[in-house]
N, C-alpha and C. Protein backbone atom coordinates (compact mmCIF):
# COMPACT_ATOMS: atom_id res chain seq x y z
N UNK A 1 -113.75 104.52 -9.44
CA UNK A 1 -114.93 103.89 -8.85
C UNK A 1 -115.08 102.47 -9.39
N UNK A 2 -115.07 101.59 -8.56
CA UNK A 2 -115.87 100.13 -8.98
C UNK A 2 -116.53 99.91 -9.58
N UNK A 3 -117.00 98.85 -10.61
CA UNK A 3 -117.89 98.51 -11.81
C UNK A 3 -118.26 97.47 -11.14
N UNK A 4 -117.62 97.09 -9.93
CA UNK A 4 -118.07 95.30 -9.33
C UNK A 4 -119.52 95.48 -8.99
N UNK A 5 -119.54 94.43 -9.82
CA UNK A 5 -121.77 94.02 -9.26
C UNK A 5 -121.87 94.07 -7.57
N UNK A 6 -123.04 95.36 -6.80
CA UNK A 6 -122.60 95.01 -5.30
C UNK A 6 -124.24 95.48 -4.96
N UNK A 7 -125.04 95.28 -3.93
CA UNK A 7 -126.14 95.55 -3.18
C UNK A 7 -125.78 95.77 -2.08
N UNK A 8 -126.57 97.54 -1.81
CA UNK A 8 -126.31 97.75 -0.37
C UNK A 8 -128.00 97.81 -0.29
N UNK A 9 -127.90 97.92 1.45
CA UNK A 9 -129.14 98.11 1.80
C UNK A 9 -129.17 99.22 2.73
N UNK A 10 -130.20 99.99 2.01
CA UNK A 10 -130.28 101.33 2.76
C UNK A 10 -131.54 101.25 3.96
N UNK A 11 -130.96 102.07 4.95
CA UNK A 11 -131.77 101.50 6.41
C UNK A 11 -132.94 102.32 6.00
N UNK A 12 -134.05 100.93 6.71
CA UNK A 12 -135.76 101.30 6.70
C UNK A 12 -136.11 101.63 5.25
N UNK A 13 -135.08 101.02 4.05
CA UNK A 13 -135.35 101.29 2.71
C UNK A 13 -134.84 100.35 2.06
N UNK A 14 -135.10 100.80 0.58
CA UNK A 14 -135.25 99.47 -0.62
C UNK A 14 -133.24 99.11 -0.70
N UNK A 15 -133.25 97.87 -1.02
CA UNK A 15 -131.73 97.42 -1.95
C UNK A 15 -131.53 98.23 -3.08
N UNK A 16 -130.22 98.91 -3.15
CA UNK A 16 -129.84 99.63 -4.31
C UNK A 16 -128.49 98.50 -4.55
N UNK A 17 -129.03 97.98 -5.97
CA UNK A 17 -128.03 97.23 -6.94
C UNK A 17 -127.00 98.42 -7.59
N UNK A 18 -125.26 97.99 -7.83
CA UNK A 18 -124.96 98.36 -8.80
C UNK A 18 -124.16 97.50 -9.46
N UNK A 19 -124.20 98.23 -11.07
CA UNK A 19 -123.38 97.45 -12.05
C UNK A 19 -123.80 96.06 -11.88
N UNK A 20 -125.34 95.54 -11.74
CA UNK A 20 -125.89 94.20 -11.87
C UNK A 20 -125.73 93.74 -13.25
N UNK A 21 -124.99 92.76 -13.67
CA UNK A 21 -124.92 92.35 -15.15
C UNK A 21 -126.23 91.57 -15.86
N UNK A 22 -127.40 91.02 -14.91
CA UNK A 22 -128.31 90.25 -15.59
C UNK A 22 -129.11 90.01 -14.12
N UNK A 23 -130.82 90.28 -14.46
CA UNK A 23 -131.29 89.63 -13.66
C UNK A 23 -132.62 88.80 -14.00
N UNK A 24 -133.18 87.77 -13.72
CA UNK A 24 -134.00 87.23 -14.00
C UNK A 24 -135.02 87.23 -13.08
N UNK A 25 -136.65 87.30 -13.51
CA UNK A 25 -137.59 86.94 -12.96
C UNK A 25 -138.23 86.18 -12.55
N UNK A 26 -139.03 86.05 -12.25
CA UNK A 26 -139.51 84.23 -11.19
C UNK A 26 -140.55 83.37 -12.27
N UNK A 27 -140.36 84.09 -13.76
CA UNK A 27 -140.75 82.97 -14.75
C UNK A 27 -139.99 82.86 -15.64
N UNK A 28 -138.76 83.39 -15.67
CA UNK A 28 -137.57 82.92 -16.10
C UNK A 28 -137.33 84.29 -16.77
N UNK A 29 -138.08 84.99 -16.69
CA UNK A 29 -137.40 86.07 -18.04
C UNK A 29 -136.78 87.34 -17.43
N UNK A 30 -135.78 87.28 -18.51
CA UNK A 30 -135.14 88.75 -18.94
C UNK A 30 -135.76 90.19 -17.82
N UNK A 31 -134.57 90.74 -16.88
CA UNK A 31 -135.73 92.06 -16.58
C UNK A 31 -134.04 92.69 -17.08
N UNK A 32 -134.69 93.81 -17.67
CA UNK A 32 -133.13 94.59 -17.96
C UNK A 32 -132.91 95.60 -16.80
N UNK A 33 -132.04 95.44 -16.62
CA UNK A 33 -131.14 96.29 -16.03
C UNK A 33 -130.72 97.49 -16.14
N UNK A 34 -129.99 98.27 -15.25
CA UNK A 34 -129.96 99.75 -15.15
C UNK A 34 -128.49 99.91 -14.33
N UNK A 35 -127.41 100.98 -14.36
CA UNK A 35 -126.53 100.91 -13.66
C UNK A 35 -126.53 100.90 -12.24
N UNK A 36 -127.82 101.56 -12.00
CA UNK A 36 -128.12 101.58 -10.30
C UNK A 36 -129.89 101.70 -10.27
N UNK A 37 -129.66 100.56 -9.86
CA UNK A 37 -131.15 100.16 -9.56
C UNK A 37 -132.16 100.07 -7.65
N UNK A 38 -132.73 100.56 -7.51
CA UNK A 38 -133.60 100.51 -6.66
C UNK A 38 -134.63 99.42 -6.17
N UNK A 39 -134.16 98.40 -5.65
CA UNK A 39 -134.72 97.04 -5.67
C UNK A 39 -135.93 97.09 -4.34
N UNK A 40 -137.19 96.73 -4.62
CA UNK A 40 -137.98 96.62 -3.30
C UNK A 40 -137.67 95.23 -2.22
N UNK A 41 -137.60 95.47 -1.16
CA UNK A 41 -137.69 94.87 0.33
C UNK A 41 -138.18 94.60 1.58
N UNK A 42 -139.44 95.95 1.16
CA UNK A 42 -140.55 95.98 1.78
C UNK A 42 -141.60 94.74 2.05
N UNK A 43 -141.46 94.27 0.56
CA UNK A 43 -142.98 93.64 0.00
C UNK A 43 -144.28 94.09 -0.44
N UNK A 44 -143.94 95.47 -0.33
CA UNK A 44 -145.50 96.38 -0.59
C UNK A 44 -145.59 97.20 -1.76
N UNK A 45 -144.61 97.35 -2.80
CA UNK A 45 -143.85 97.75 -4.05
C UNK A 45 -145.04 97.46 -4.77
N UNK A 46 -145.97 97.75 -5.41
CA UNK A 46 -146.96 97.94 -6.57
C UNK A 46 -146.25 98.12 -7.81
N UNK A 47 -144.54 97.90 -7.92
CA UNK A 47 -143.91 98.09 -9.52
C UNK A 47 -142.86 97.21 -8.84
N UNK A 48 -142.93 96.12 -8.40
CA UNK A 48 -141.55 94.84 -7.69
C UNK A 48 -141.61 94.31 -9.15
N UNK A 49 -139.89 94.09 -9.27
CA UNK A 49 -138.70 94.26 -8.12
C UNK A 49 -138.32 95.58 -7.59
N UNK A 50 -139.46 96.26 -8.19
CA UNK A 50 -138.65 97.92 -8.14
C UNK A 50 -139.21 98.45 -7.14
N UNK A 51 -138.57 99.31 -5.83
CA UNK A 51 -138.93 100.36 -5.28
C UNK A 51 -139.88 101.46 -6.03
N UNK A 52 -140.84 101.67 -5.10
CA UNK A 52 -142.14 102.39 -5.54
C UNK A 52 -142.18 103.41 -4.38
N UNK A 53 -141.46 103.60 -3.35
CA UNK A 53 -141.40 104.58 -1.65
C UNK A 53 -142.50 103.80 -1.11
N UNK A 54 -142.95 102.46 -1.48
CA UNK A 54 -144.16 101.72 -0.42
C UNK A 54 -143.49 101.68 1.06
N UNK A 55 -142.23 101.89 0.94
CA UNK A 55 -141.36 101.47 2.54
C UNK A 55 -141.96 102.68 3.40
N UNK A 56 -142.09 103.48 3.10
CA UNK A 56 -142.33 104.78 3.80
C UNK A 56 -143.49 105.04 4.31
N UNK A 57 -144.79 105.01 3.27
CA UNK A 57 -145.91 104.54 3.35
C UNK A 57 -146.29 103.49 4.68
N UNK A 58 -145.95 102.92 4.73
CA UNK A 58 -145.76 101.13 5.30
C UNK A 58 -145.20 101.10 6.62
N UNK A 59 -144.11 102.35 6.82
CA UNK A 59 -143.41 102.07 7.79
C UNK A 59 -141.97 100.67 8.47
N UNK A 60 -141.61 100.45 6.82
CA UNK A 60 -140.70 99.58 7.14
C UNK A 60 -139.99 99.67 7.72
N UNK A 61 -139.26 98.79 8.75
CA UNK A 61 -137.75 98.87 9.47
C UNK A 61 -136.88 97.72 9.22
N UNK A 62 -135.90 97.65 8.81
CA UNK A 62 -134.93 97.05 8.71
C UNK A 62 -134.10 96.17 9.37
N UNK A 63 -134.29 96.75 10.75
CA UNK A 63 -133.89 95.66 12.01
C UNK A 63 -135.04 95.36 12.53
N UNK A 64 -136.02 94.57 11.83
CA UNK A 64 -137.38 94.47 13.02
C UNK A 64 -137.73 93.03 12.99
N UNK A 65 -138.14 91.78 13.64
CA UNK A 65 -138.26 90.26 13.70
C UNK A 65 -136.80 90.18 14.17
N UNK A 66 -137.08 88.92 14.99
CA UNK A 66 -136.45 87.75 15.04
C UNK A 66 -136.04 86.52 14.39
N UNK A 67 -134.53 86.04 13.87
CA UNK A 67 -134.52 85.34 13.11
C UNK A 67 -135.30 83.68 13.15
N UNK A 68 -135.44 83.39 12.11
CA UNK A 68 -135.71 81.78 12.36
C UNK A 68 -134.88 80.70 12.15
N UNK A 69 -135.33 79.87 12.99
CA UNK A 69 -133.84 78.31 12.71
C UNK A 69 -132.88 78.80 13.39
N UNK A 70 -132.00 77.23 14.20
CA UNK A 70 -130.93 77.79 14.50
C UNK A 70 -129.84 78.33 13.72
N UNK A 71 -128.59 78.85 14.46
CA UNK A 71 -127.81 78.87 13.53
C UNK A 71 -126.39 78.03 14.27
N UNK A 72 -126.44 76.84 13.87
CA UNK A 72 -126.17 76.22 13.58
C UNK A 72 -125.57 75.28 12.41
N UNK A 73 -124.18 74.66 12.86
CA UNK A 73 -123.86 73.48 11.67
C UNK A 73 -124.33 72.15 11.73
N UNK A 74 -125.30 71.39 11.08
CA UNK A 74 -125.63 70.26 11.15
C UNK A 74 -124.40 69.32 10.25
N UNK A 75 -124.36 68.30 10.75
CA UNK A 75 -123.80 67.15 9.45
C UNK A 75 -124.19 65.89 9.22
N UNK A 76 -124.12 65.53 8.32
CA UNK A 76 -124.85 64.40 7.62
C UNK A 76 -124.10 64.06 6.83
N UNK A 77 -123.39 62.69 7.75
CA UNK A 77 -122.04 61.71 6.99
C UNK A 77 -122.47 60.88 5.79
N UNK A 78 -121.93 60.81 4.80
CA UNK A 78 -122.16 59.95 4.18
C UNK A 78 -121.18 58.82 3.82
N UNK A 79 -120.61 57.51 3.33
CA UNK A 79 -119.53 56.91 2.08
C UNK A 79 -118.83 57.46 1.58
N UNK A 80 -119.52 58.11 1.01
CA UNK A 80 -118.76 59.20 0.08
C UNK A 80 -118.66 60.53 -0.05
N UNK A 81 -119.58 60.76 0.45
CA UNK A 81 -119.99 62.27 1.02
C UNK A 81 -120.65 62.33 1.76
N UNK A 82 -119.95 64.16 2.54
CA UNK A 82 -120.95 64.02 3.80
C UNK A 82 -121.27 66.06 3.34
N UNK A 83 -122.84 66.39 4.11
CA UNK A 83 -123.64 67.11 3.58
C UNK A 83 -123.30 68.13 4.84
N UNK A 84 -123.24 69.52 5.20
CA UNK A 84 -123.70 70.57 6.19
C UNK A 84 -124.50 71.11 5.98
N UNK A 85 -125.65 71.70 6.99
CA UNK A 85 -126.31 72.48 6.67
C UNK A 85 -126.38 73.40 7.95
N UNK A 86 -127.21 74.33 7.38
CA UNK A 86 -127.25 75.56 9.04
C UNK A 86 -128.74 76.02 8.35
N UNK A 87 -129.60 75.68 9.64
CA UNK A 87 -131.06 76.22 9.37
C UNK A 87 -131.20 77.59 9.18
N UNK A 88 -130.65 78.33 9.89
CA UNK A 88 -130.66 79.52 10.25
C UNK A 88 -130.54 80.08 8.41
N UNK A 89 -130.01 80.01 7.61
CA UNK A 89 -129.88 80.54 6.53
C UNK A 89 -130.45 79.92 5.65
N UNK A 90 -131.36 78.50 5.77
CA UNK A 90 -132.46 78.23 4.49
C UNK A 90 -133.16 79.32 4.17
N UNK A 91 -133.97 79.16 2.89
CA UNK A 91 -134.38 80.07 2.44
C UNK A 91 -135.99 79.51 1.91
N UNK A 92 -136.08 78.57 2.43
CA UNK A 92 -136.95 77.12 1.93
C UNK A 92 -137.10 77.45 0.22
N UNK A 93 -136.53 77.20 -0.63
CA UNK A 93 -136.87 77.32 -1.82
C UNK A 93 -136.70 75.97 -2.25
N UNK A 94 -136.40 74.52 -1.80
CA UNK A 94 -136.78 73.43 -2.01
C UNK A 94 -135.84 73.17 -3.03
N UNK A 95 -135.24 73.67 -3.74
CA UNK A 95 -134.27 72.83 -4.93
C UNK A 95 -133.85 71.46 -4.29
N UNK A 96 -133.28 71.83 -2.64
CA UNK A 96 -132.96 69.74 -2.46
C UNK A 96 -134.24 68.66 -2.98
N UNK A 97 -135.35 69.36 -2.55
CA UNK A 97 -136.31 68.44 -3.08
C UNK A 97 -137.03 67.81 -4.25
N UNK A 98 -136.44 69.33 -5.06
CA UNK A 98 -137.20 68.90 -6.24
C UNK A 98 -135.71 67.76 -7.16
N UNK A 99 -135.01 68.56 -7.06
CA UNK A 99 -133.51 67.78 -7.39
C UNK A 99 -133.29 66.12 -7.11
N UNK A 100 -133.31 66.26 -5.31
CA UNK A 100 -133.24 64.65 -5.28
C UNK A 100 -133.90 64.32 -3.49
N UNK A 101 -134.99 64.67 -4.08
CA UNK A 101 -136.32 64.31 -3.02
C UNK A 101 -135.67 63.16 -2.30
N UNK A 102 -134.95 61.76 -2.60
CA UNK A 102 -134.73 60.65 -2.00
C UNK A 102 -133.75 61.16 -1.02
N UNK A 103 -132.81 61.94 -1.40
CA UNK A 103 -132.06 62.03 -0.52
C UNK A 103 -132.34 63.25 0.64
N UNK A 104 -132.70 64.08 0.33
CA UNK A 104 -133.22 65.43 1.35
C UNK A 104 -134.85 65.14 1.51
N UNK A 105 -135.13 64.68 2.01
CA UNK A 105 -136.81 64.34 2.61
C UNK A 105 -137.05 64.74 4.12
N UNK A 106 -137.82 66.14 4.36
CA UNK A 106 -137.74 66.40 5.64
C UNK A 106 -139.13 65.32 6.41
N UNK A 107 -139.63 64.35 5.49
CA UNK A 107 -140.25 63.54 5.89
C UNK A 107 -139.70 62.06 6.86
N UNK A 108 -138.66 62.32 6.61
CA UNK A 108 -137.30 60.67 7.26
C UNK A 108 -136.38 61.26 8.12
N UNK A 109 -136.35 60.77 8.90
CA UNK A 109 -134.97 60.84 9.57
C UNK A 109 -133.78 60.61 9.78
N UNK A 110 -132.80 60.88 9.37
CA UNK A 110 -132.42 62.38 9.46
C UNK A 110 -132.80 62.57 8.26
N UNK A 111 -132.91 64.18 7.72
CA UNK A 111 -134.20 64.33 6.49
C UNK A 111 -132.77 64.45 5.59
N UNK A 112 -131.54 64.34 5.88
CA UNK A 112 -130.29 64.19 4.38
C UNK A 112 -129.25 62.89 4.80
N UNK A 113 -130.10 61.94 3.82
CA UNK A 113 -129.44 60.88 3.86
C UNK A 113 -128.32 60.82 2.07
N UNK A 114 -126.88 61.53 2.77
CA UNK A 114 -126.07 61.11 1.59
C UNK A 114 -126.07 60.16 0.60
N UNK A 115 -126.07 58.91 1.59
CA UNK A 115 -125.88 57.51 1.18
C UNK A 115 -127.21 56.99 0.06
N UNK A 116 -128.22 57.62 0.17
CA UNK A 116 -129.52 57.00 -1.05
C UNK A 116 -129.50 57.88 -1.99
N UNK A 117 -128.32 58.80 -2.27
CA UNK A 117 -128.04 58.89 -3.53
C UNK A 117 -126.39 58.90 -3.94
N UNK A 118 -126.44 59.40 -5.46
CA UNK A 118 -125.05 59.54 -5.60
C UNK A 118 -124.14 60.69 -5.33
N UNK A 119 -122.86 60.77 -5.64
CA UNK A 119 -122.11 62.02 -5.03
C UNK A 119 -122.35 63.20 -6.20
N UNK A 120 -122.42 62.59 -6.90
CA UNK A 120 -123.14 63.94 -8.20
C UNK A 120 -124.34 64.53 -8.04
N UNK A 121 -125.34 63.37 -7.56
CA UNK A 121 -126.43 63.60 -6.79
C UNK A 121 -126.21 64.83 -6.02
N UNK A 122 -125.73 64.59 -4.99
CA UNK A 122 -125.52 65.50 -3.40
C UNK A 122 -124.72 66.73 -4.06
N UNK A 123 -124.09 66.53 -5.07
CA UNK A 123 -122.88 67.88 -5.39
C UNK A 123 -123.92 68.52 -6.10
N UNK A 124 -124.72 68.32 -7.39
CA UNK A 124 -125.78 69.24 -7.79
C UNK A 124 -126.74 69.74 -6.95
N UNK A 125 -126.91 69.53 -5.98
CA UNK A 125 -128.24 69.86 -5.04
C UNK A 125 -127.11 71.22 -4.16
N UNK A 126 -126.59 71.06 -3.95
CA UNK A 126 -125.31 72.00 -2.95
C UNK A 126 -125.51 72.75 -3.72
N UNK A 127 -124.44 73.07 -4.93
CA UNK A 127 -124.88 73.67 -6.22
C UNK A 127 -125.72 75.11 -6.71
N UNK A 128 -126.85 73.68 -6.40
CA UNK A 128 -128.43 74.71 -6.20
C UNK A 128 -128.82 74.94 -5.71
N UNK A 129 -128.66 75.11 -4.20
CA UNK A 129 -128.97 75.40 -3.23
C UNK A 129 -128.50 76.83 -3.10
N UNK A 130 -129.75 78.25 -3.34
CA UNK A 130 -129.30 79.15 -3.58
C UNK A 130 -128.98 80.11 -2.43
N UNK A 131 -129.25 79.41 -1.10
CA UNK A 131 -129.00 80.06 -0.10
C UNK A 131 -127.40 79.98 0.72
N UNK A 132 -126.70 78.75 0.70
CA UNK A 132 -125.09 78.42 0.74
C UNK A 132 -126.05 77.76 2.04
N UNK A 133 -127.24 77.32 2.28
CA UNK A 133 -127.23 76.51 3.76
C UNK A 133 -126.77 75.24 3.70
N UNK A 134 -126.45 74.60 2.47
CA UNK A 134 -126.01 73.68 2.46
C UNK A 134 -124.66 73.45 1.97
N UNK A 135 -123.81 72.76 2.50
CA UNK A 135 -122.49 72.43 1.70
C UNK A 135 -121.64 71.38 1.84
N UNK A 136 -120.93 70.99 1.48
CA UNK A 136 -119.85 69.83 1.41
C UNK A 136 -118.91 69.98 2.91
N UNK A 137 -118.52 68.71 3.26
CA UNK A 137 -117.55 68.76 4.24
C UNK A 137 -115.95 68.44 3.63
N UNK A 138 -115.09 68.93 3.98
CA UNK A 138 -114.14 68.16 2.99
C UNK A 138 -113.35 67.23 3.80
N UNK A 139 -112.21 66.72 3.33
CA UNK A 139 -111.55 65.30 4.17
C UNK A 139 -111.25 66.90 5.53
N UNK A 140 -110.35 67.73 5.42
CA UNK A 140 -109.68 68.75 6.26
C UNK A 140 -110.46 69.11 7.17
N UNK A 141 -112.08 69.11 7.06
CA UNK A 141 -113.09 69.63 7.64
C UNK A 141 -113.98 70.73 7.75
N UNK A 142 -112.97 71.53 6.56
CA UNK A 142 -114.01 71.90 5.63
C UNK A 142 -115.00 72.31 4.94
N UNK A 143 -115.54 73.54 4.85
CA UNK A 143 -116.62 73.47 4.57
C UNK A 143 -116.90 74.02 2.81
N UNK A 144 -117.43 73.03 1.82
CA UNK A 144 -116.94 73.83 0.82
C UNK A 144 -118.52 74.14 0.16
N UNK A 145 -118.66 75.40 -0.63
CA UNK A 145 -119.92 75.38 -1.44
C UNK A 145 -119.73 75.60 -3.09
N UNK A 146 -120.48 75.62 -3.66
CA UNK A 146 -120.79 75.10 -5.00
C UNK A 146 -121.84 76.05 -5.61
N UNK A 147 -120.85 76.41 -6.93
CA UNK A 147 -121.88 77.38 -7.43
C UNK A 147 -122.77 76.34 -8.57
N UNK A 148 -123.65 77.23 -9.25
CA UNK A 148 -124.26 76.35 -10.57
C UNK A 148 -124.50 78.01 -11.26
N UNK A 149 -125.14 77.93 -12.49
CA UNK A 149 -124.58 78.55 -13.64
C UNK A 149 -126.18 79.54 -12.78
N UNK A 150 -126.32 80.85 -12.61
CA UNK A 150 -126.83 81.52 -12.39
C UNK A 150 -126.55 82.65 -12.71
N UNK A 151 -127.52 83.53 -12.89
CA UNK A 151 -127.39 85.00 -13.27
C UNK A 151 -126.76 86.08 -11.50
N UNK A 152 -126.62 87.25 -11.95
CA UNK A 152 -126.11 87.70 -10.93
C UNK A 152 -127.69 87.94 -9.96
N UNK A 153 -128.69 88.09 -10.10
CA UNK A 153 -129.83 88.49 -9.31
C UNK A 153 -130.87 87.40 -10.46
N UNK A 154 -131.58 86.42 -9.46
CA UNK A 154 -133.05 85.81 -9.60
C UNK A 154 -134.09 85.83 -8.70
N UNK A 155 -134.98 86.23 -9.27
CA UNK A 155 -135.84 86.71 -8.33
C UNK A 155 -137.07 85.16 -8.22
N UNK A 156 -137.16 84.71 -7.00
CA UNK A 156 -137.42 83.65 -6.86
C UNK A 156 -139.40 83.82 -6.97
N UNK A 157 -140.23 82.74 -7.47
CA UNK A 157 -141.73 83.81 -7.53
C UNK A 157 -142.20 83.66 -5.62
N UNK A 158 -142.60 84.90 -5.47
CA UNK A 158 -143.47 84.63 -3.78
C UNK A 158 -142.34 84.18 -3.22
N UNK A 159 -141.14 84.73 -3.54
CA UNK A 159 -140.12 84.48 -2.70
C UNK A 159 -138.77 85.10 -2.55
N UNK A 160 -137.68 85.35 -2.65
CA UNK A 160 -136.47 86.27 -2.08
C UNK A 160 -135.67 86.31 -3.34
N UNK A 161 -134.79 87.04 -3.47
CA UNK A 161 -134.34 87.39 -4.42
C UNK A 161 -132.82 86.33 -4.58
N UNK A 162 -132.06 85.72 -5.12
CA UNK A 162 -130.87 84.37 -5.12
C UNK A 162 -129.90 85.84 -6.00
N UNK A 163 -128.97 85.63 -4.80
CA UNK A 163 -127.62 86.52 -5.57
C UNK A 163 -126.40 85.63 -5.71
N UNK A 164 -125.96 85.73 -6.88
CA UNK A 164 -124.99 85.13 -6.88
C UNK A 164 -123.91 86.12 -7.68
N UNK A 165 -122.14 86.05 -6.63
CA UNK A 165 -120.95 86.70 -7.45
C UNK A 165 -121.56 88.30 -7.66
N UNK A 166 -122.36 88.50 -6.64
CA UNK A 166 -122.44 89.69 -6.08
C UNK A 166 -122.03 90.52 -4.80
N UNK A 167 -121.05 91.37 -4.74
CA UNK A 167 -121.03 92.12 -3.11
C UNK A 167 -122.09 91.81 -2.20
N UNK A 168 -121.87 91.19 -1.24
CA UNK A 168 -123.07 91.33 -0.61
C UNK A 168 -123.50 92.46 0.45
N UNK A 169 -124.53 92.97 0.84
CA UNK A 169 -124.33 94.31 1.56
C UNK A 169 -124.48 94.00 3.23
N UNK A 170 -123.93 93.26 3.73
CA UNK A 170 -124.22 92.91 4.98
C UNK A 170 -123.04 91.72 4.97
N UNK A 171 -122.40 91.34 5.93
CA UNK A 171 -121.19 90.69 6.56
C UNK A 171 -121.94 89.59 6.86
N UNK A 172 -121.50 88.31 6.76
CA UNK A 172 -122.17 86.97 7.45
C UNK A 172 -122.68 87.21 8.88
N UNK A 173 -124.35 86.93 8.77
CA UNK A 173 -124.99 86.97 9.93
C UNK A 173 -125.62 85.20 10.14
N UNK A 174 -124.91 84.06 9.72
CA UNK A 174 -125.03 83.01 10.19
C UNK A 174 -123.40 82.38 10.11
N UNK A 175 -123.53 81.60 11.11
CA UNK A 175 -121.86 80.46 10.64
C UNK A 175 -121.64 79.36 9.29
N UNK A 176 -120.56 79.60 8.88
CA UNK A 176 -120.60 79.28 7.55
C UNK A 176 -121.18 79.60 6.26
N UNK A 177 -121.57 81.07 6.51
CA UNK A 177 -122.24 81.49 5.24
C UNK A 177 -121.56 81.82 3.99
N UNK A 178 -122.43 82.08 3.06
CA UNK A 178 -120.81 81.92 1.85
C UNK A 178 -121.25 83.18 1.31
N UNK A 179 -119.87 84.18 0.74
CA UNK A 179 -120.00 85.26 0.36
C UNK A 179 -120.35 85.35 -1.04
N UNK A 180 -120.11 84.12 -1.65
CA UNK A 180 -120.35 84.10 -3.42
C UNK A 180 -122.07 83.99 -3.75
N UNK A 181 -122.77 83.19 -2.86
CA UNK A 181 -124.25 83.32 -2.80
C UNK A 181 -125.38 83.39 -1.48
N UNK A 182 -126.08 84.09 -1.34
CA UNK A 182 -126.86 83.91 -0.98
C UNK A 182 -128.29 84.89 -1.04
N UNK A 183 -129.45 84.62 -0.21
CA UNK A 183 -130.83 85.09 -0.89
C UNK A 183 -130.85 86.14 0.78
N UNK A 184 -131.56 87.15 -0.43
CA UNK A 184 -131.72 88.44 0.47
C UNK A 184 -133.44 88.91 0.62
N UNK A 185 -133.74 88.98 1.86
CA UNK A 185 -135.25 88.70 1.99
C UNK A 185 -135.72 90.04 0.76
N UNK A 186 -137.28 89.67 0.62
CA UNK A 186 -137.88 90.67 -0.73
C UNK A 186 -139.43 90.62 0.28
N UNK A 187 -139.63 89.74 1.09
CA UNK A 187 -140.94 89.96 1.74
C UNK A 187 -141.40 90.99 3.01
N UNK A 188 -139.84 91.60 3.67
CA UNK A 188 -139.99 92.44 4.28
C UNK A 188 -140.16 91.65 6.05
N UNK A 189 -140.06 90.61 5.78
CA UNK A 189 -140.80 90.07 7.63
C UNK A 189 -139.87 88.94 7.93
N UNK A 190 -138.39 88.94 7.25
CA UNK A 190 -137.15 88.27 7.70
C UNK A 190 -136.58 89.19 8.91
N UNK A 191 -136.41 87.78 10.09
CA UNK A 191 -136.00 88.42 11.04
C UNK A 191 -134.06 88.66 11.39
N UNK A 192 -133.74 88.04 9.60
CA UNK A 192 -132.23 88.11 9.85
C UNK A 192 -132.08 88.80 8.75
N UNK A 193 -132.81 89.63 8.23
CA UNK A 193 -132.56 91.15 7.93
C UNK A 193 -130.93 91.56 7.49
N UNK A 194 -130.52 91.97 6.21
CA UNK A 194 -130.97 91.51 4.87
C UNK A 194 -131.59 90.32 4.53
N UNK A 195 -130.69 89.30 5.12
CA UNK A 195 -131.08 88.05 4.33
C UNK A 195 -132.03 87.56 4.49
N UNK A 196 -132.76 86.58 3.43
CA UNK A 196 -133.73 85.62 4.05
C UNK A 196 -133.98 84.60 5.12
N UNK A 197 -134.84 84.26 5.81
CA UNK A 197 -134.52 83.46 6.80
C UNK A 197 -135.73 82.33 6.85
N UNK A 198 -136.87 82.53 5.66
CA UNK A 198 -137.78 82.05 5.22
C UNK A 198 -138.79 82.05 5.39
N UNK A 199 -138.88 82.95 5.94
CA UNK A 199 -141.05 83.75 6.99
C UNK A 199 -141.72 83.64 6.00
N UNK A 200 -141.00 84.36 4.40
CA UNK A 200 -141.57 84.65 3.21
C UNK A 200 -142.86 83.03 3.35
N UNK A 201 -142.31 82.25 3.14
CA UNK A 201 -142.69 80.37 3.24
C UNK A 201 -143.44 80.00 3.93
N UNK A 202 -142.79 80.76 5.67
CA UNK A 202 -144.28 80.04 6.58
C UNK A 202 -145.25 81.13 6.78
N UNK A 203 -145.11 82.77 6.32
CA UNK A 203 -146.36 83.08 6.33
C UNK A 203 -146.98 83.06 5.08
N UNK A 204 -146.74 82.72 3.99
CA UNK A 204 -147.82 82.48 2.74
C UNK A 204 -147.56 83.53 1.97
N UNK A 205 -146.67 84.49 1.92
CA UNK A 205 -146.67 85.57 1.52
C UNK A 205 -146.68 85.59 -0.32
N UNK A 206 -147.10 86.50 -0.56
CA UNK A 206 -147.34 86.59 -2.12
C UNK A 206 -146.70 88.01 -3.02
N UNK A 207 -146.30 87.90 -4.02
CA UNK A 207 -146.03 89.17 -4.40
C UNK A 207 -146.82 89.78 -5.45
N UNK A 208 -147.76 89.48 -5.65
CA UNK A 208 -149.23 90.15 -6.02
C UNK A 208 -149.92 91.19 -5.36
């Protein structure tokens, strides 16, 4: 049997982690781990991250919404670099912004201007970008993504869970998605189910 870190998702029920090596909480700390863990997906969990049977209670379903954003490849040439993104798999957790606001500003047009920053700039923001919606183009065409030093499961606060160098339990349901990271909805009202698609964001949702 496999020891590889992997999340499946069991239908109309919670994410079961196994062999997760480390996961962190949405104020940075330590949650220990278990060989097989029961992760909530609902959003209605009164003991989150952990399954509590609120799904049942609640009546969750698993295939239920419509996704948001296209899915789509955008690009954004730069000098020196040029940026992709695909809406369809943001997760809005903002790292482009907080990172390098000048260059990702959905306030300007086009909101990723390569060129007003540097290429270290644009390569750390990719990086951190825990959903893979963003990534590098290469000279070939390319599409490359970028890890940064993360635990295998972070649980983002009032927001989706960031997997990274984990199995993922669902096959790419956008173009260009990357198998080494991405965020798997925790609010229950993603309409691209596992993953996030960012409802968590525009409906206000809280995990309180």
């Amino acid at each position: 049997m496999s020891d590889k870190p992997a999340i499946e998702a069991r239908e109309n029920g919670p994410f079961v982690a196994k062999h997760i090596r480390n996961m962190k909480g949405p104020d940075g700390e330590d949650i220990e781990v278990k060989a097989t863990m029961a992760l909530c997906r609902c959003g209605h969990s009164g003991n989150k991250p952990f399954c509590d049977g609120s799904h049942e209670k609640v009546g969750f379903k698993s295939d239920s919404g419509e996704p948001s954003g296209k899915d789509k490849i955008l690009t954004y040439e730069g000098e020196e670099v040029t940026v992709t993104f695909n809406p369809r798999i943001c997760a809005h957790a903002a790292e482009c912004g907080r990172l390098a606001g000048h260059v990702f500003d959905p306030e300007q047009k086009p909101w990723i201007q390569p060129d007003k920053g540097t290429r270290a700039e644009v390569e750390e923001v990719v990086a951190a970008c825990p959903s893979g919606a963003l990534a590098l183009k290469r000279a070939d065409g390319g599409r490359e993504h970028r890890l940064t030093e993360r635990c295998d499961i972070t649980i983002e606060k009032d927001g989706p869970y960031w997997v990274q160098d984990v199995t993922s339990p669902a096959g790419a349901q956008a173009e260009g998605m990357s198998s080494k990271k991405y965020v798997l909805c925790r609010c229950g009202m993603s309409g691209n189910k596992p993953y996030c698609d960012g409802t968590h964001h525009d409906e206000g949702w809280t995990a309180e």
